[in-house]
PDB file of N, CA and C in Angstrom:
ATOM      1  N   UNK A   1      77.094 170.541  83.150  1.00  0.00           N
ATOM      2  CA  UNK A   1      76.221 169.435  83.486  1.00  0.00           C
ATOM      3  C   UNK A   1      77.068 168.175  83.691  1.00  0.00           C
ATOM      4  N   UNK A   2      76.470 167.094  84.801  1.00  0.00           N
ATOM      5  CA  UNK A   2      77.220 166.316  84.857  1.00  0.00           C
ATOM      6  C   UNK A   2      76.750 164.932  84.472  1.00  0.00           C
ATOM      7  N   UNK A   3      77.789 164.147  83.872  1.00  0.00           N
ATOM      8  CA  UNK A   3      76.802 163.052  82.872  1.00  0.00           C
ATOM      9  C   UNK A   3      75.964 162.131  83.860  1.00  0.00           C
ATOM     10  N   UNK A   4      74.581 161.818  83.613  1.00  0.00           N
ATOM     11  CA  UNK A   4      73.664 160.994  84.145  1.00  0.00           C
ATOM     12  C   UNK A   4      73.660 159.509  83.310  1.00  0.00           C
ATOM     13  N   UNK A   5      73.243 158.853  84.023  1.00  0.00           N
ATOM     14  CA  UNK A   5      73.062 157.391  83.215  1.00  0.00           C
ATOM     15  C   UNK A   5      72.264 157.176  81.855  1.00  0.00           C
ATOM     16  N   UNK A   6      72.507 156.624  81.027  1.00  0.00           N
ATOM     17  CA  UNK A   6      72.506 156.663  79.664  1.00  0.00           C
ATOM     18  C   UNK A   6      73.290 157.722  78.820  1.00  0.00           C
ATOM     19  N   UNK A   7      74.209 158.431  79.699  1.00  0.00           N
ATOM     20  CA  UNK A   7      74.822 159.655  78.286  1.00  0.00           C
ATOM     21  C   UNK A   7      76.269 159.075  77.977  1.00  0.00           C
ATOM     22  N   UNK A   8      76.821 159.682  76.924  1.00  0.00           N
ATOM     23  CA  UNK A   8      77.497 158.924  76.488  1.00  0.00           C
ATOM     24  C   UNK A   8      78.378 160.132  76.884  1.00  0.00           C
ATOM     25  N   UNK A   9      79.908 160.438  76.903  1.00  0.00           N
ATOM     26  CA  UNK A   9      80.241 161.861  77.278  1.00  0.00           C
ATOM     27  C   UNK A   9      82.003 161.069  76.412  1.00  0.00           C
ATOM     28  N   UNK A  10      82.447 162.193  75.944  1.00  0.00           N
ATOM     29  CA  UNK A  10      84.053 162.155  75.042  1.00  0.00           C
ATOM     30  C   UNK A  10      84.567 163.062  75.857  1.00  0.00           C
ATOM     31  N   UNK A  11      85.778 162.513  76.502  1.00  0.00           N
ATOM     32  CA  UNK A  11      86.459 162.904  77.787  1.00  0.00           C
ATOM     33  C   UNK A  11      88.228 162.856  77.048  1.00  0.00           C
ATOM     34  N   UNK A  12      88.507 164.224  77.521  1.00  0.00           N
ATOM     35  CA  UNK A  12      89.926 164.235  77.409  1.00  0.00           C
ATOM     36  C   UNK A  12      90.657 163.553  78.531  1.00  0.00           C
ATOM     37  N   UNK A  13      90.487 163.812  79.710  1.00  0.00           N
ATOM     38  CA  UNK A  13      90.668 163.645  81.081  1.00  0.00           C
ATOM     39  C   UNK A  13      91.370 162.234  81.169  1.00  0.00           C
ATOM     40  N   UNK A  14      90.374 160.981  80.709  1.00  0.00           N
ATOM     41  CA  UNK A  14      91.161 159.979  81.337  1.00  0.00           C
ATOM     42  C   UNK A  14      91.439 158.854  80.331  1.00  0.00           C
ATOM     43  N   UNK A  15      92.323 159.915  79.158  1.00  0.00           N
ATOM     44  CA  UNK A  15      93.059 158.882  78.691  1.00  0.00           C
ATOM     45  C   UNK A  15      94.287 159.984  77.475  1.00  0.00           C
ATOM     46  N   UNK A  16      94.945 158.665  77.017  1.00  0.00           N
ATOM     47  CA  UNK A  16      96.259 159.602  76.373  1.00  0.00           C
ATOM     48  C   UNK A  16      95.710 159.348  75.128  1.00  0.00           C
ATOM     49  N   UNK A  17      94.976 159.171  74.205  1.00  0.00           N
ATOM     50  CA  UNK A  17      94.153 158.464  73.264  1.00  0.00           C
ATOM     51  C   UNK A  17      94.363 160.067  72.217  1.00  0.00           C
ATOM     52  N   UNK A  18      94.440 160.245  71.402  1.00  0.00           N
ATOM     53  CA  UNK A  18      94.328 161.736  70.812  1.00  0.00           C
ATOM     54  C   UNK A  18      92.650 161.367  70.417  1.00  0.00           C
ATOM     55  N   UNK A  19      92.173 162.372  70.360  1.00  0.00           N
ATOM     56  CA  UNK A  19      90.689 162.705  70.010  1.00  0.00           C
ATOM     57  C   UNK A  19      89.902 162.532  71.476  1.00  0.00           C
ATOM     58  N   UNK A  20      90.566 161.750  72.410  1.00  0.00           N
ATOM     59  CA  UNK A  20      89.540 161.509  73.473  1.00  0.00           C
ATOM     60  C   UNK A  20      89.395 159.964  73.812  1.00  0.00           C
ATOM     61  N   UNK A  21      88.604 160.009  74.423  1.00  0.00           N
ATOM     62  CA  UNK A  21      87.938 158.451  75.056  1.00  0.00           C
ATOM     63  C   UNK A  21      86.551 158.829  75.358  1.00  0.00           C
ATOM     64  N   UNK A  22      85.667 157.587  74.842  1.00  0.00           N
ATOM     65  CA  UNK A  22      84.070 157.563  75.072  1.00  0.00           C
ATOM     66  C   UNK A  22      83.489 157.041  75.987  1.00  0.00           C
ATOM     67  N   UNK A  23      82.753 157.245  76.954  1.00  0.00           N
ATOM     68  CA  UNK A  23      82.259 156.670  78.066  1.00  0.00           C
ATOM     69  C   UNK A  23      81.040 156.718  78.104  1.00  0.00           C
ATOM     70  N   UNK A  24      80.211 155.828  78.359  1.00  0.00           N
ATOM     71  CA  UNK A  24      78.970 155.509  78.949  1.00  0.00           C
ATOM     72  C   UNK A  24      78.883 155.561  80.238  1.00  0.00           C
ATOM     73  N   UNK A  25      77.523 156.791  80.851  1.00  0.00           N
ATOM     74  CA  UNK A  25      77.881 156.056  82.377  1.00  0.00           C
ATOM     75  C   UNK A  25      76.627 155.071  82.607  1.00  0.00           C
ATOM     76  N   UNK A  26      76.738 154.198  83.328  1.00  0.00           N
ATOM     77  CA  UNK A  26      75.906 152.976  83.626  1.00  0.00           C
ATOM     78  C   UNK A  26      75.309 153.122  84.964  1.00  0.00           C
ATOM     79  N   UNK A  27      75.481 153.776  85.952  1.00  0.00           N
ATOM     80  CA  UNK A  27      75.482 154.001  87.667  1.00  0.00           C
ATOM     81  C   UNK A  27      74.004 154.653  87.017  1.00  0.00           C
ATOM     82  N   UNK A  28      73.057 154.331  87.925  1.00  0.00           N
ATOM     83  CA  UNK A  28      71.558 155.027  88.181  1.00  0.00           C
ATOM     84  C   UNK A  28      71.896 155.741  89.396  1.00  0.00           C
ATOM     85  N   UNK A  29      70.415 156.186  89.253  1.00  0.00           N
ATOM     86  CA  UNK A  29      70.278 157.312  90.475  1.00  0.00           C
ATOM     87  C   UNK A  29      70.494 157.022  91.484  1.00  0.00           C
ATOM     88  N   UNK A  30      70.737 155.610  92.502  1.00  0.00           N
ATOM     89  CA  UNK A  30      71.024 155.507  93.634  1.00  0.00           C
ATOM     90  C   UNK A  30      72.474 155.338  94.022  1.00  0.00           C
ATOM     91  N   UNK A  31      73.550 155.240  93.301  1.00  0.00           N
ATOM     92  CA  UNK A  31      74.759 155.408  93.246  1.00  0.00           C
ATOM     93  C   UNK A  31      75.031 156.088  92.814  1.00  0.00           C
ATOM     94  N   UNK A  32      74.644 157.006  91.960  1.00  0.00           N
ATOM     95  CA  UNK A  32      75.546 158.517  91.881  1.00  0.00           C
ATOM     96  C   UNK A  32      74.449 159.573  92.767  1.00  0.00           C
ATOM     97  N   UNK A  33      73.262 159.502  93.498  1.00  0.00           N
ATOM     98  CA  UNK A  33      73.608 160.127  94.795  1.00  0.00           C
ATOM     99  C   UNK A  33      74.159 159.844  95.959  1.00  0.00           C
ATOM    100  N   UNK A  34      74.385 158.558  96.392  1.00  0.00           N
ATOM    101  CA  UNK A  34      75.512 158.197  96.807  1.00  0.00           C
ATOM    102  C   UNK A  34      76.833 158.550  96.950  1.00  0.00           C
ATOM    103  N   UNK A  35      76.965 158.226  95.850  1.00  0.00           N
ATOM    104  CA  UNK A  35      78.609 158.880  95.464  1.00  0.00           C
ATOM    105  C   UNK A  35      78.637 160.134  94.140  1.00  0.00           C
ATOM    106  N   UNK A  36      78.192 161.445  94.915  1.00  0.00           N
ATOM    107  CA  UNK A  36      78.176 162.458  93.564  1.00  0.00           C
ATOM    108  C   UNK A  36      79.172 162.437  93.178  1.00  0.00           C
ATOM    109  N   UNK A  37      80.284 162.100  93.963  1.00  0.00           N
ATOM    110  CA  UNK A  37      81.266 162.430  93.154  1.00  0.00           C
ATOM    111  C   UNK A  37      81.885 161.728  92.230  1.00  0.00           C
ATOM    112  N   UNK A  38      81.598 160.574  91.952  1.00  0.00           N
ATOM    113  CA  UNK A  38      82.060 159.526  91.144  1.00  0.00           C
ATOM    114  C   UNK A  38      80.754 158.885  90.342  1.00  0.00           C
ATOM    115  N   UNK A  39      81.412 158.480  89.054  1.00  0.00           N
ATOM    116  CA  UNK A  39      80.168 157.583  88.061  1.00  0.00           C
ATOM    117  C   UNK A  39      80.421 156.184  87.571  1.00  0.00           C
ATOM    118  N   UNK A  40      80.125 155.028  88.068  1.00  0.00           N
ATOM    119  CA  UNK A  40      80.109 153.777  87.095  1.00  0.00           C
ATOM    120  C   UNK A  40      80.143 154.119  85.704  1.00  0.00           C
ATOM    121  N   UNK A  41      81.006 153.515  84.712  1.00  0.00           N
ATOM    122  CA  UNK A  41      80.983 154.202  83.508  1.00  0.00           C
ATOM    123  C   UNK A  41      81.517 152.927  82.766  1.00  0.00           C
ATOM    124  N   UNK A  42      81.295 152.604  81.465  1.00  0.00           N
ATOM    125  CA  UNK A  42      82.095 151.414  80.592  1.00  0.00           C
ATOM    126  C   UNK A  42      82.248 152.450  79.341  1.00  0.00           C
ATOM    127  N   UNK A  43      83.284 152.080  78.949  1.00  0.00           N
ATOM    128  CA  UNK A  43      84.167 152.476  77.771  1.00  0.00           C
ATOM    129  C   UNK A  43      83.018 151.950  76.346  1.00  0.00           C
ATOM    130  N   UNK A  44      83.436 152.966  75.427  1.00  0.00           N
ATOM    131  CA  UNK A  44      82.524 153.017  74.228  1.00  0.00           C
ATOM    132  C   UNK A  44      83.430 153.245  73.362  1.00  0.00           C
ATOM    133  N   UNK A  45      83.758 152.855  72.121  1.00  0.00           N
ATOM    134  CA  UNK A  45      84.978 152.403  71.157  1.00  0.00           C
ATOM    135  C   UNK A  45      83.790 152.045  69.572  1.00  0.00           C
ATOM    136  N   UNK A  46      84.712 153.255  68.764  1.00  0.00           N
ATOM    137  CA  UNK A  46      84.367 153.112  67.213  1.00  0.00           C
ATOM    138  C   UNK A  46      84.495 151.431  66.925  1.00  0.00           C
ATOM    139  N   UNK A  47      84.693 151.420  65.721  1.00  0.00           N
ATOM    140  CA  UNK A  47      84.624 149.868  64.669  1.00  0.00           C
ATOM    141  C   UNK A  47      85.887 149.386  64.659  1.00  0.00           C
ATOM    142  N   UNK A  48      86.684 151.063  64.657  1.00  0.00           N
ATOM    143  CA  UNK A  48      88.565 150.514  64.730  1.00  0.00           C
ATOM    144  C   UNK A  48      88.933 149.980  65.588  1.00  0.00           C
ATOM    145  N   UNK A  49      88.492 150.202  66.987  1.00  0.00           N
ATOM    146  CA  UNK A  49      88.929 149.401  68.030  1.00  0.00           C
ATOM    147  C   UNK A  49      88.230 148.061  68.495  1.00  0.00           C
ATOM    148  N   UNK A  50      87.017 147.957  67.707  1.00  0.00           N
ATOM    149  CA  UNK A  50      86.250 146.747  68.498  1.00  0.00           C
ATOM    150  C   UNK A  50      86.679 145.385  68.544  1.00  0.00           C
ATOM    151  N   UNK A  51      87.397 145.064  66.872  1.00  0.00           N
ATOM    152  CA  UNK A  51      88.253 143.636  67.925  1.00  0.00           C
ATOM    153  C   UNK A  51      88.995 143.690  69.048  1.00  0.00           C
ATOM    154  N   UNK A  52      89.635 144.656  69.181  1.00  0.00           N
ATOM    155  CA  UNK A  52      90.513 144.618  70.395  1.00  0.00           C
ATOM    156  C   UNK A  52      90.213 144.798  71.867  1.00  0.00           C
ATOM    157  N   UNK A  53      88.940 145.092  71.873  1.00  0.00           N
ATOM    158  CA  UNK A  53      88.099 145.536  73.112  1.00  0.00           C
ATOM    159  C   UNK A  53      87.657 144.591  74.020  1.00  0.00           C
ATOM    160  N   UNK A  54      88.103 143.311  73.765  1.00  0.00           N
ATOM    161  CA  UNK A  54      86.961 142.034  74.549  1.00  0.00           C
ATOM    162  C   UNK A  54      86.075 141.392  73.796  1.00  0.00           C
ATOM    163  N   UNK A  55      85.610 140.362  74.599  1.00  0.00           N
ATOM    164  CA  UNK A  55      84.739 139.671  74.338  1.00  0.00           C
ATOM    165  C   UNK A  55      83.316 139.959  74.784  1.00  0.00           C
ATOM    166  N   UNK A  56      82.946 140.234  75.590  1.00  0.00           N
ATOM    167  CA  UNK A  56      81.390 141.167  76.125  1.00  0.00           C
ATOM    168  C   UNK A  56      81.213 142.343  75.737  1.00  0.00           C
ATOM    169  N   UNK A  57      80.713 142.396  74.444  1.00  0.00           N
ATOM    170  CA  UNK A  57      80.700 143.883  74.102  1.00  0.00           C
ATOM    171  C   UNK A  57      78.933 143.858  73.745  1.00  0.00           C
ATOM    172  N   UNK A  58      78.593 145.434  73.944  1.00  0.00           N
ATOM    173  CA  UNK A  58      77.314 145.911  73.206  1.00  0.00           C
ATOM    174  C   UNK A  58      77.105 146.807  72.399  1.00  0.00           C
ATOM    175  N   UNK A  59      76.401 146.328  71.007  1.00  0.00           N
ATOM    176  CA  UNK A  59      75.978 146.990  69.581  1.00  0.00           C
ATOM    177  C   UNK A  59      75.267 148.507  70.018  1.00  0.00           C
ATOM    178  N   UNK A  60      75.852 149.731  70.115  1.00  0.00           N
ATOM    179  CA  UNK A  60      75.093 150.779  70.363  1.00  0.00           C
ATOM    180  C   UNK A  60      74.863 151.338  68.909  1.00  0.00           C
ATOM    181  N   UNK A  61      74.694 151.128  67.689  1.00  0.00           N
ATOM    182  CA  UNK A  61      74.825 151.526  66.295  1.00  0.00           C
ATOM    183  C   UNK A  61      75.590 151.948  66.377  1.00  0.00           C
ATOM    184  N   UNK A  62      74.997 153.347  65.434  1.00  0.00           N
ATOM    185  CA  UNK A  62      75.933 154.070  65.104  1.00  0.00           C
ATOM    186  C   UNK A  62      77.216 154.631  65.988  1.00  0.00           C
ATOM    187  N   UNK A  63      76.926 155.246  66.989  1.00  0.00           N
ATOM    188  CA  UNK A  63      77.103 155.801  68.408  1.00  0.00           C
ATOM    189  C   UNK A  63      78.833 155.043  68.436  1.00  0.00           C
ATOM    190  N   UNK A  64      78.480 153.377  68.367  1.00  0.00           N
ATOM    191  CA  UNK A  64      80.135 152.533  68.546  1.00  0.00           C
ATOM    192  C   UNK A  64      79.266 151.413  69.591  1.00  0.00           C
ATOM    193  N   UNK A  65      80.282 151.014  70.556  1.00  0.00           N
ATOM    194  CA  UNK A  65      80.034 149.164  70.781  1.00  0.00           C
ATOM    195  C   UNK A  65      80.493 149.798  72.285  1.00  0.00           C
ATOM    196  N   UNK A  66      79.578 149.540  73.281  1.00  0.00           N
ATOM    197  CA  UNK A  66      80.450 149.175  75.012  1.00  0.00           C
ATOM    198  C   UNK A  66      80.682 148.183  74.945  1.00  0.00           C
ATOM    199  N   UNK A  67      81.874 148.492  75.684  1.00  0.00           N
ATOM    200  CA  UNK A  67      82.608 147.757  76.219  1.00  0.00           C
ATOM    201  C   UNK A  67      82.241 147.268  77.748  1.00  0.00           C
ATOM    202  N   UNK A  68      81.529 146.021  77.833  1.00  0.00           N
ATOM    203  CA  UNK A  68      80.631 145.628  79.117  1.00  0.00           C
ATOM    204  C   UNK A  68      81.816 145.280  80.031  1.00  0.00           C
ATOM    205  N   UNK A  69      82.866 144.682  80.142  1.00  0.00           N
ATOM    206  CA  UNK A  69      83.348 143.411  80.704  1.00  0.00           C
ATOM    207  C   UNK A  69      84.251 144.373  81.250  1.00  0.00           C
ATOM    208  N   UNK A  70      84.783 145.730  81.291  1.00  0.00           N
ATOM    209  CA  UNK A  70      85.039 146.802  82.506  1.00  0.00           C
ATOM    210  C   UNK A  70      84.513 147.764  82.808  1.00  0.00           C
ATOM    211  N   UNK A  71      83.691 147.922  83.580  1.00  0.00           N
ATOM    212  CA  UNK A  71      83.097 149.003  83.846  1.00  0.00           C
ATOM    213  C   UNK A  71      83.796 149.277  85.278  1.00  0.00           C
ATOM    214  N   UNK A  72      84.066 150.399  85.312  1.00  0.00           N
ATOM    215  CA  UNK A  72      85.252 151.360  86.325  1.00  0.00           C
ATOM    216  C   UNK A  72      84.350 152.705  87.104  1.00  0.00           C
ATOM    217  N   UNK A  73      84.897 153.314  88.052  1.00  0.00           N
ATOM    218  CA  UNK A  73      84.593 154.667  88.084  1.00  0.00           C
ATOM    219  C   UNK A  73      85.446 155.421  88.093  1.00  0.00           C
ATOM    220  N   UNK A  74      84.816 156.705  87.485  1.00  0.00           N
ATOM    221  CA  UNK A  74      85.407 157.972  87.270  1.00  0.00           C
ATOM    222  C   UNK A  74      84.940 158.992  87.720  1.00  0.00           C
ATOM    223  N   UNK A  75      86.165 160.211  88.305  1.00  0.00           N
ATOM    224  CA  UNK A  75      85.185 161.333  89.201  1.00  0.00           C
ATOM    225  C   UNK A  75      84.239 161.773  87.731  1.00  0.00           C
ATOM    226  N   UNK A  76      83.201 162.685  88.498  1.00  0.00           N
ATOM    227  CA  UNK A  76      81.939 163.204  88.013  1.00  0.00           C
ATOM    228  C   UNK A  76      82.534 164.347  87.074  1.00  0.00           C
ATOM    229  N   UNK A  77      83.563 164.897  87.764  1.00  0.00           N
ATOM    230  CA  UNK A  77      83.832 166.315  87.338  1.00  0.00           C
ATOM    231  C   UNK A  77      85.123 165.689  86.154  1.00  0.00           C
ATOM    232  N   UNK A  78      85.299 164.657  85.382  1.00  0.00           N
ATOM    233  CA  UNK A  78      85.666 164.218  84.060  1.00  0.00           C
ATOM    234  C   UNK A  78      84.820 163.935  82.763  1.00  0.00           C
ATOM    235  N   UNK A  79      83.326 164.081  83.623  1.00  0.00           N
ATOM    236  CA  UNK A  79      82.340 163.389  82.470  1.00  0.00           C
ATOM    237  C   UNK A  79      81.353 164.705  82.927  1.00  0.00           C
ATOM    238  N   UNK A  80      81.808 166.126  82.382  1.00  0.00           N
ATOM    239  CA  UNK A  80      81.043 167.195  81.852  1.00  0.00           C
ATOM    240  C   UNK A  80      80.447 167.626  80.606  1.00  0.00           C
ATOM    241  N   UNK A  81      79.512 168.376  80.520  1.00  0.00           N
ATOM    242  CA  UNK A  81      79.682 168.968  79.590  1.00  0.00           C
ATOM    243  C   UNK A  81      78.131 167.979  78.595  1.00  0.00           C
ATOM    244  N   UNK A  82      78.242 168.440  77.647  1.00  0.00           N
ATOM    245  CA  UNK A  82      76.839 168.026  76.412  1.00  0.00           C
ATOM    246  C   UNK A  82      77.174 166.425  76.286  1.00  0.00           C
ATOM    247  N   UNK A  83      76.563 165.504  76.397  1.00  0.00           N
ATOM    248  CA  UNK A  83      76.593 164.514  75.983  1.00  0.00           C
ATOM    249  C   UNK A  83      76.436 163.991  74.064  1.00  0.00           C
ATOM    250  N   UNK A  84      77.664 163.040  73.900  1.00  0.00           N
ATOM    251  CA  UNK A  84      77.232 163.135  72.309  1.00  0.00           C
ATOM    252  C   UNK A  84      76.402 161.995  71.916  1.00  0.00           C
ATOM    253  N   UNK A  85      75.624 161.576  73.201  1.00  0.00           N
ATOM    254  CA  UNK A  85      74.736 160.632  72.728  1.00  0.00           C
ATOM    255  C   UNK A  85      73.745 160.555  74.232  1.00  0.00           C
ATOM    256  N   UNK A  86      72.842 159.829  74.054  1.00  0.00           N
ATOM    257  CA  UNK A  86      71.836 159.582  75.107  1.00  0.00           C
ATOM    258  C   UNK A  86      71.005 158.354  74.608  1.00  0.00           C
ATOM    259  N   UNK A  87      71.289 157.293  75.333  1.00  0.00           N
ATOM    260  CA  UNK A  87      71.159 156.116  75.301  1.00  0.00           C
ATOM    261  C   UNK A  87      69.563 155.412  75.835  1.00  0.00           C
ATOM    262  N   UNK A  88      68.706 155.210  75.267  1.00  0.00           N
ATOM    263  CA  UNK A  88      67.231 154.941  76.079  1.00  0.00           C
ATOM    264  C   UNK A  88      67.074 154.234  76.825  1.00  0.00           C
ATOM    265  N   UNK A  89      66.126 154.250  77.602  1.00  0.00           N
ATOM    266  CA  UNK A  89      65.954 153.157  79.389  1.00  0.00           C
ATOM    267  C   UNK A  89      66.045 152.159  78.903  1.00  0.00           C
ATOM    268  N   UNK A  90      65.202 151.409  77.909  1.00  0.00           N
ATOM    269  CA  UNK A  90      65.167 149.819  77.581  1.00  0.00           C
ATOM    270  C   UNK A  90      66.208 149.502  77.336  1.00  0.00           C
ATOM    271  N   UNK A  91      67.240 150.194  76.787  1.00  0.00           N
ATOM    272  CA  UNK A  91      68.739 149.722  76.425  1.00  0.00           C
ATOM    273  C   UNK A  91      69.531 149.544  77.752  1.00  0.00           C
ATOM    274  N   UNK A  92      69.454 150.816  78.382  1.00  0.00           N
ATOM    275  CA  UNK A  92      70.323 151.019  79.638  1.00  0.00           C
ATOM    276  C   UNK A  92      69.894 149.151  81.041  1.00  0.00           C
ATOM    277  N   UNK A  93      68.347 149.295  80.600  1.00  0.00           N
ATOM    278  CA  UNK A  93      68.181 148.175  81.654  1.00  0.00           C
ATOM    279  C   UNK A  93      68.684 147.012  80.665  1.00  0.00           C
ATOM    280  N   UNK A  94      68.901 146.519  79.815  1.00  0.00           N
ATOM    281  CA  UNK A  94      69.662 145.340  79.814  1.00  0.00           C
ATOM    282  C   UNK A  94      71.298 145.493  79.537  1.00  0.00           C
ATOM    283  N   UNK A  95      71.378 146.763  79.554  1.00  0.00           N
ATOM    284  CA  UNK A  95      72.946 146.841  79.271  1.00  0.00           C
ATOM    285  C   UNK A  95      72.875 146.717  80.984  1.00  0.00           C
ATOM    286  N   UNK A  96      72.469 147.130  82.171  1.00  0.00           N
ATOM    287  CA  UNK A  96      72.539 146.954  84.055  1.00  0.00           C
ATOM    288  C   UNK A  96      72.917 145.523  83.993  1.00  0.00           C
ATOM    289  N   UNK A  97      71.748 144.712  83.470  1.00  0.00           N
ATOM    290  CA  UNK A  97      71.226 143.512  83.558  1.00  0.00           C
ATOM    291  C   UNK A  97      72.631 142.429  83.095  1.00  0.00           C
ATOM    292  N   UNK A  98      73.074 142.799  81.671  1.00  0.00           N
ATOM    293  CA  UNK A  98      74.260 142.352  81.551  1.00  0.00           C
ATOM    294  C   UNK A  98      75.591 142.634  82.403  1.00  0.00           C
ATOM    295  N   UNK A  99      75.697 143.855  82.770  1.00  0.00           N
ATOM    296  CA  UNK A  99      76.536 143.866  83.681  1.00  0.00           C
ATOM    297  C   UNK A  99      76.361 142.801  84.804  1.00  0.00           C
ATOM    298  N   UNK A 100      75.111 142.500  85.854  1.00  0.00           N
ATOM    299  CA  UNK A 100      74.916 142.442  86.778  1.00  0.00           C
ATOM    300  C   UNK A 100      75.457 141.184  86.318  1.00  0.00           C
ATOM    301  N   UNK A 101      74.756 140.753  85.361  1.00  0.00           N
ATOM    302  CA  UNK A 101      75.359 138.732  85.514  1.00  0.00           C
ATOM    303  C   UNK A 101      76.605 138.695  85.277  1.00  0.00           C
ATOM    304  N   UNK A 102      77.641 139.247  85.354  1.00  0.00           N
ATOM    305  CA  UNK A 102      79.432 139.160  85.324  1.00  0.00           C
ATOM    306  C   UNK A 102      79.623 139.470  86.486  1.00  0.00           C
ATOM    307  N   UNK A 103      78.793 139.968  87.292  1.00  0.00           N
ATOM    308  CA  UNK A 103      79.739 140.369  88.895  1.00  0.00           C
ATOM    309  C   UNK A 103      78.459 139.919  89.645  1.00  0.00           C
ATOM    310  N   UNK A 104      77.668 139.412  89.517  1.00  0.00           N
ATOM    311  CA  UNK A 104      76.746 139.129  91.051  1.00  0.00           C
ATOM    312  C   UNK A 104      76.373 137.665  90.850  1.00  0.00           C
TER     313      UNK A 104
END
């Protein structure tokens, strides 16, 4: 399966990090059919890393903190597999919403 917007997915793929790297993807349905092959995605980071992460970050609880202030893409076929989280619409639309006011 390939991650849809709100999943959270722990990816070996694109990083040297031991245990992985956490990603959120953020892209809705009209950009990742667009571009299947690629996902808007912002980085998701435990408690250990959150000072170091920026200044625009978001409280996901337990789950860890996005990281708003880069959101990147990554091919589709890096963010497989069970998601270890799934993030709800009301969250996802103001986590868009925050994005949108840093770049538009």
């Amino acid at each position: 399966m390939i991650a849809q917007r709100g999943h959270i997915i722990l990816t070996q793929a694109a990083t040297v990090m031991p245990g992985g790297t956490m990603f959120l993807v953020v892209s809705g349905d009209n950009y990742n059919n667009d571009q299947p092959g690629l996902r808007l995605v912002v980085q998701v980071v435990g408690p250990q890393l959150r000072p170091a992460a920026g200044a625009y970050l978001y409280d996901l609880g337990t789950v860890g903190t996005a990281v708003l202030v880069a959101p990147t893409t990554l091919p589709s076929d890096w963010l497989t597999g069970e998601p270890i989280a799934v993030i709800d619409q009301d969250t996802m639309d103001d986590i868009a919403t925050r994005i949108a006011r840093l770049y538009l």
